[in-house]
Protein backbone atom coordinates (compact mmCIF):
# COMPACT_ATOMS: atom_id res chain seq x y z
CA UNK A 1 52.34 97.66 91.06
CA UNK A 2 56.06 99.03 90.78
CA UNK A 3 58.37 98.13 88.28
CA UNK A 4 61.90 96.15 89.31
CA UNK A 5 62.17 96.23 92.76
CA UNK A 6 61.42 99.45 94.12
CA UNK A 7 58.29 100.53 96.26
CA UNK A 8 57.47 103.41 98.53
CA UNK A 9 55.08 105.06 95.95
CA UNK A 10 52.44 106.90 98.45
CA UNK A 11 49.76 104.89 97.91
CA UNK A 12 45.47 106.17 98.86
CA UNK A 13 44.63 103.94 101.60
CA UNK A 14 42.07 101.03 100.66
CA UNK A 15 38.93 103.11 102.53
CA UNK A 16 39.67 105.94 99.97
CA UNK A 17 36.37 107.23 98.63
CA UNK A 18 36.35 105.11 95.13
CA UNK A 19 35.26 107.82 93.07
CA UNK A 20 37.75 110.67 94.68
CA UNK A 21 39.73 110.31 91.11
CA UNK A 22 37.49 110.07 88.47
CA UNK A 23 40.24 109.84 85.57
CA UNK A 24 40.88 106.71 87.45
CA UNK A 25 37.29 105.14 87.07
CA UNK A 26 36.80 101.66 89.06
CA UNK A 27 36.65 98.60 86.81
CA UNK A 28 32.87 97.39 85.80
CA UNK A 29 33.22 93.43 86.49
CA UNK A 30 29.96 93.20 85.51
CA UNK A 31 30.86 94.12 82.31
CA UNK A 32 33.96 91.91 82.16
CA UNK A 33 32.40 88.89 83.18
CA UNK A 34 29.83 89.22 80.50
CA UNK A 35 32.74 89.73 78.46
CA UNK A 36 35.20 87.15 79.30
CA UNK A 37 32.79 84.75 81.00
CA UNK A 38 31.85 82.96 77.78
CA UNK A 39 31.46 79.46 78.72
CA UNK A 40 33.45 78.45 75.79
CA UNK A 41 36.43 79.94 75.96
CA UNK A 42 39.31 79.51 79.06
CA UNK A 43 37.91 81.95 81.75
CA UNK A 44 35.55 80.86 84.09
CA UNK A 45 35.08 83.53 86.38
CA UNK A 46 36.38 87.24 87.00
CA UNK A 47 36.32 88.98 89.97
CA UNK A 48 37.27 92.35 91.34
CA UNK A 49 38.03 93.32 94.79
CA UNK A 50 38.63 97.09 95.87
CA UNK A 51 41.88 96.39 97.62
CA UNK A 52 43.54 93.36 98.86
CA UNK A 53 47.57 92.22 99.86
CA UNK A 54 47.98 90.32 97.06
CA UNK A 55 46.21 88.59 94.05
CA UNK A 56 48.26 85.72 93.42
CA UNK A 57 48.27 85.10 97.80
CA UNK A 58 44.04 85.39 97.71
CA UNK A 59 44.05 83.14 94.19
CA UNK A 60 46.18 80.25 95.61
CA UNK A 61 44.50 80.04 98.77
CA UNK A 62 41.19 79.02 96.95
CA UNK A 63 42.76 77.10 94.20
CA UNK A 64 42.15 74.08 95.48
CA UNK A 65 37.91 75.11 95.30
CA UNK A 66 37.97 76.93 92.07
CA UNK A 67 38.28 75.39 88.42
CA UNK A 68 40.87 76.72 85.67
CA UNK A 69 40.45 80.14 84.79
CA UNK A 70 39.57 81.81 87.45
CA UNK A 71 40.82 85.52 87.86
CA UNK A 72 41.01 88.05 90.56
CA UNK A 73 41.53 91.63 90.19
CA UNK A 74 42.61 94.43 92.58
CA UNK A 75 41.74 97.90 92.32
CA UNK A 76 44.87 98.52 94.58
CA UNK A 77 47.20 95.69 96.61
CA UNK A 78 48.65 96.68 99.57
CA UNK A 79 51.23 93.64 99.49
CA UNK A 80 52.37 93.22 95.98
CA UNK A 81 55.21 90.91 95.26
CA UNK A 82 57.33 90.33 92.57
CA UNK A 83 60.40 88.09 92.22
CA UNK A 84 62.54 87.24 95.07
CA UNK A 85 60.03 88.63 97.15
CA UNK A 86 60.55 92.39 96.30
CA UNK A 87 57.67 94.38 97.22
CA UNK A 88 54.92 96.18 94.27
CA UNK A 89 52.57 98.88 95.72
CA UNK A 90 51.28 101.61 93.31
CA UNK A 91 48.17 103.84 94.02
CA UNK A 92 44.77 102.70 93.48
CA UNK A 93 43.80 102.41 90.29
CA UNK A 94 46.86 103.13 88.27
CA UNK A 95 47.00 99.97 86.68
CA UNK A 96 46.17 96.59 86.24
CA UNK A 97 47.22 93.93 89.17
CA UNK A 98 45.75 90.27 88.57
CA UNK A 99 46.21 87.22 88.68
CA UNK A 100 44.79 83.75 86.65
CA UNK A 101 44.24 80.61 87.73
CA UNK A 102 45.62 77.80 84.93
CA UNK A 103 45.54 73.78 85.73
CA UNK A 104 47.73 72.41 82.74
CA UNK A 105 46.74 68.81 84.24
CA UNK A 106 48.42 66.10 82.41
CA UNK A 107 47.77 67.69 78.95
CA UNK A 108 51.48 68.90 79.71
CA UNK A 109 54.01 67.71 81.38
CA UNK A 110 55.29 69.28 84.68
CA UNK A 111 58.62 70.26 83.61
CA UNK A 112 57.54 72.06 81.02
CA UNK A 113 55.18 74.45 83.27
CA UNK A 114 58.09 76.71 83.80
CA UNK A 115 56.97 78.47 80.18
CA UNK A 116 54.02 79.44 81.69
CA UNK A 117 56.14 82.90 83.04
CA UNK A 118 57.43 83.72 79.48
CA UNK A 119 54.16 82.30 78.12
CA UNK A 120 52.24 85.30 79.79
CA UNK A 121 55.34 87.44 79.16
CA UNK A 122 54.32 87.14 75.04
CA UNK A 123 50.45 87.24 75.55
CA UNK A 124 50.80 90.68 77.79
CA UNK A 125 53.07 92.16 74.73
CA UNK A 126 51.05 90.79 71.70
CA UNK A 127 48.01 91.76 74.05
CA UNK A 128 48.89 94.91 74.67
CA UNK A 129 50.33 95.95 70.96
CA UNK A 130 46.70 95.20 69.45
CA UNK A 131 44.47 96.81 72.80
CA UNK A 132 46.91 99.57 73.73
CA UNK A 133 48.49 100.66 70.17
CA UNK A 134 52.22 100.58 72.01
CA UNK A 135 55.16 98.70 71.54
CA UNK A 136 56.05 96.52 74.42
CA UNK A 137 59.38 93.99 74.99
CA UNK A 138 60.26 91.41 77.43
CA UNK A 139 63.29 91.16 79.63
CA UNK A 140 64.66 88.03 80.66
CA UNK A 141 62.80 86.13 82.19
CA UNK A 142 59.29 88.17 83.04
CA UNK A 143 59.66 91.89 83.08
CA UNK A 144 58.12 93.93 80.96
CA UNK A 145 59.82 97.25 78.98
CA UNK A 146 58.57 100.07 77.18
CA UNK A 147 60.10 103.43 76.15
CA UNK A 148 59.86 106.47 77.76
CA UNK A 149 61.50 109.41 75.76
CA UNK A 150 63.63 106.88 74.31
CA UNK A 151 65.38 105.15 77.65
CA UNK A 152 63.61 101.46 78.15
CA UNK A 153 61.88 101.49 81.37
CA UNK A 154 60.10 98.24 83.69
CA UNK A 155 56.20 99.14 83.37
CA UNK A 156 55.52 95.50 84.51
CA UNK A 157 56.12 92.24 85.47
CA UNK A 158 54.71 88.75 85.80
CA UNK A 159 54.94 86.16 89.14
CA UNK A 160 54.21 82.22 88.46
CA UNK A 161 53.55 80.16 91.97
CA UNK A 162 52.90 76.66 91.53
CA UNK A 163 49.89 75.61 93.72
CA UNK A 164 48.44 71.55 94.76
CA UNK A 165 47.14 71.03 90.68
CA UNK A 166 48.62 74.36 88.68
CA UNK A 167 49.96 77.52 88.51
CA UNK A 168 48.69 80.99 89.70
CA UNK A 169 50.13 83.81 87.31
CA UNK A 170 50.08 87.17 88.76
CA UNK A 171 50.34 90.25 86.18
CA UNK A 172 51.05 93.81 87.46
CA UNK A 173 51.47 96.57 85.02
CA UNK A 174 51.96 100.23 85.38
CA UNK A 175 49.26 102.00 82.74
CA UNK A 176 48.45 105.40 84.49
CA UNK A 177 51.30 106.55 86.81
CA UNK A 178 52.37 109.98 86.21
CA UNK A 179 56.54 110.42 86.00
CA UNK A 180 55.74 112.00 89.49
CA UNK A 181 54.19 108.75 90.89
CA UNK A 182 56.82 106.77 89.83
CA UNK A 183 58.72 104.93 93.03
CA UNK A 184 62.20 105.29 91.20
CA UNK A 185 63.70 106.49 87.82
CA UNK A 186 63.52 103.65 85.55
CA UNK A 187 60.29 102.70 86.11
CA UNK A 188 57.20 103.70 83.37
CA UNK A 189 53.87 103.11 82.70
CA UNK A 190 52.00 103.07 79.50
CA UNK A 191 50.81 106.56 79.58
CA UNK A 192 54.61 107.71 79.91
CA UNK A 193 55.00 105.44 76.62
CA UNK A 194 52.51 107.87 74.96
CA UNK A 195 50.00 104.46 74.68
CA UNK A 196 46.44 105.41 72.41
CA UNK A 197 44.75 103.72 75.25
CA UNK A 198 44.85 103.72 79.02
CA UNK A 199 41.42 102.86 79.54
CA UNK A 200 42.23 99.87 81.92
CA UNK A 201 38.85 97.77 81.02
CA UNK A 202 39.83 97.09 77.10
CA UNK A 203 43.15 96.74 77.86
CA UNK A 204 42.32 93.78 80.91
CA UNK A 205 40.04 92.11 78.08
CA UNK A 206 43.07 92.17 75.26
CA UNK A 207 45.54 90.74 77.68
CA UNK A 208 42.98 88.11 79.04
CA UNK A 209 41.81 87.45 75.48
CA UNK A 210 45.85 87.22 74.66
CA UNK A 211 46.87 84.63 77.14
CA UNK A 212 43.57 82.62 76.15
CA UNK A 213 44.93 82.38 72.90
CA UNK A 214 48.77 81.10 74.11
CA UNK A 215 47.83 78.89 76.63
CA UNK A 216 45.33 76.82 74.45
CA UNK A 217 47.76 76.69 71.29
CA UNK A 218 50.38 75.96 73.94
CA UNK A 219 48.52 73.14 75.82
CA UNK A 220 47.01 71.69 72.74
CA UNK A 221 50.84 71.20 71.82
CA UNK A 222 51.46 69.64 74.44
CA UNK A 223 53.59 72.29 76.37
CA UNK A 224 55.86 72.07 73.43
CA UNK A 225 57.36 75.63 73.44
CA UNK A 226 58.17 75.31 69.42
CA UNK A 227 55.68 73.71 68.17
CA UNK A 228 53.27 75.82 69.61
CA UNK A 229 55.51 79.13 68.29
CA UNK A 230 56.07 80.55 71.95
CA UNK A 231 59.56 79.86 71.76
CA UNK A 232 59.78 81.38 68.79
CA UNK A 233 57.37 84.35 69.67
CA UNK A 234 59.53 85.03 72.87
CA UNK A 235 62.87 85.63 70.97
CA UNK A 236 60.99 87.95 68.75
CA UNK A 237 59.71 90.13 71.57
CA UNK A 238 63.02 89.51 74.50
CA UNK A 239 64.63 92.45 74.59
CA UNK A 240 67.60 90.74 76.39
CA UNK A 241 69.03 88.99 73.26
CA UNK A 242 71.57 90.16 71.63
CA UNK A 243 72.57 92.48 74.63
CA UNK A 244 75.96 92.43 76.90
CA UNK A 245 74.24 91.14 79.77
CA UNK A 246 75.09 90.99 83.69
CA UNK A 247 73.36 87.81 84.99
CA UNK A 248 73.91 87.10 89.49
CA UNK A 249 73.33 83.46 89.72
CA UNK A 250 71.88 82.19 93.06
CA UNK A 251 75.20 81.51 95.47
CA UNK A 252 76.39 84.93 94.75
CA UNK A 253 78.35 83.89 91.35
CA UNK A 254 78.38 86.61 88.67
CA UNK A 255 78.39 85.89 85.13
CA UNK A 256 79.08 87.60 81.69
CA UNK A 257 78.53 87.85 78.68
CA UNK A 258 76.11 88.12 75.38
CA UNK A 259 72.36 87.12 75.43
CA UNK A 260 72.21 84.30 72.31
CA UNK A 261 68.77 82.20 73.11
CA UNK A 262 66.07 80.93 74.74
CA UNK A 263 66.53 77.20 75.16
CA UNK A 264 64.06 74.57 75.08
CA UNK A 265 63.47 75.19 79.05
CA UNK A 266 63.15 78.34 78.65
CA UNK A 267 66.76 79.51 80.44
CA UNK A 268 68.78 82.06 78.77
CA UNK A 269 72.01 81.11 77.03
CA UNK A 270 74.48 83.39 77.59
CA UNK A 271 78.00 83.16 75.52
CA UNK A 272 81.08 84.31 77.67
CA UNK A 273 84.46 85.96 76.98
CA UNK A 274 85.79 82.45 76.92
CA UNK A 275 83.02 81.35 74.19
CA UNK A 276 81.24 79.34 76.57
CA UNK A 277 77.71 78.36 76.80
CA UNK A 278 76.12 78.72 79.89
CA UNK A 279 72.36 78.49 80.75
CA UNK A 280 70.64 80.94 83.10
CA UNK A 281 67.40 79.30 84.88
CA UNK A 282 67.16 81.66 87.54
CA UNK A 283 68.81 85.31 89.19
CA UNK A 284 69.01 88.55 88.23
CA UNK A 285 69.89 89.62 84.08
CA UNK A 286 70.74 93.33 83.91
CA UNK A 287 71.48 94.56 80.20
CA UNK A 288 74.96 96.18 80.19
CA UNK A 289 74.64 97.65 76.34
CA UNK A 290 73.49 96.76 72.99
CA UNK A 291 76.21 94.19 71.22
CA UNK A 292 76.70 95.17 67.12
């Protein structure tokens, strides 16, 4: 996948010999289902496909047959998406493109199902700090930033679809793309951030094992995003507050102002010129510069 929404990367085509690049080893889902599969824990099955459109299009077409947890990997998609439909194509290999299978069910309420997005936002960074020894940070509401010789590039980003009884989160993230590979400028990957691994098997397994962890203490609170610390753990890791930010609202309005908080549901509050309150549950946020 591509960061933001640029594509055009030249991508190998899907009937590409799988071992032509053999830094970029296929995954062993073997291995990670005997890994992941416990039978105690959230995942139920994992499996990986050598190329496909899209995850999160394959996941939700069979949720209705599957049971919670189910995941699906691609080697390589061919018809990535991100928000508002911007298209995610990287080549084969380079990362990690996935997506889970979650059915909240009536242990939480419906409205509160929009945290699942920033929910997956904090398990990928806390996931990835412990399995990939580099710093990650979230951008408002499900991008995800690292630094590349000091300038904060996109190396990911996360899609929620609601389906007939959950929600199918896809994850794409950027971990081996070379600065030549890279569709446009501001885009990264993890070996650009100088991560100590890029070995995409242990670093699938921390994220998984990650968003176990938040979705359980989550759900077992009831979808409460404070009293299960996710509100609190989001603030910590958004990159967004604090900043002059740009936010373009759906209908074309514009607005202004400084980043302040994550609310309760999860929109960003954003304090204008005027020192009004306004909160952002959807559009575009682009950070303008730091405010001291």
């Amino acid at each position: 996948m591509t960061p933001s929404d640029a594509s055009g990367a030249a991508t190998p085509g899907p009937s590409e010999d799988r071992w032509s690049n053999l830094e970029r080893p296929p995954l062993n889902a073997a291995a990670l289902q005997r890994a992941l599969v416990t039978g105690e824990g959230l995942w139920s099955s994992v499996e990986v496909v050598t190329a496909t459109g899209s995850t999160n299009t394959d996941l939700a077409a069979r949720a209705g047959e599957l049971p919670e947890g189910a995941v699906l990997v691609a080697e390589e998609q061919t018809a990535g998406r991100g928000r508002l439909d911007r298209s995610w194509v990287a080549p084969a290999r380079s990362g990690l493109f996935f997506s889970v299978l979650l059915k909240p069910g009536g242990a939480v309420p419906q409205e509160r199902w929009g945290w699942l997005t920033l929910l997956a936002g904090v398990a990928v960074t806390t996931g990835l700090s412990r399995g990939a020894g580099v710093d990650t940070a979230l951008k408002w509401p499900n991008d995800l930033l690292v630094n590349v010789g000091g300038s904060e590039r996109k190396t990911g980003g996360i899609l929620a679809e609601r389906v007939a009884d959950g929600v199918v989160l896809g994850i794409g993230l950027n971990v081996s793309l070379t600065a030549e590979e890279l569709p446009v400028p501001e885009a990264g990957s993890l070996l650009l951030a100088k991560a100590a691994v890029t070995d995409r098997e242990p670093l699938l397994k921390a994220v998984l094992r990650s968003l176990e962890q938040w979705y359980g203490d989550w759900r077992a609170a009831g979808g409460d995003p404070a009293a299960s610390g996710l509100q609190e753990a989001y603030a910590t890791h958004c990159a967004t507050l604090g900043r002059h930010v740009r936010a373009e609202l759906p209908g074309g309005r514009t607005l202004t102002g400084t980043a302040e908080a994550v609310d309760t549901d999860g929109r960003l509050v954003v304090r204008t010129a005027e020192d009004a309150h306004e909160a952002v549950g959807a559009g575009d946020v682009v950070h303008l510069r730091s405010v001291h």
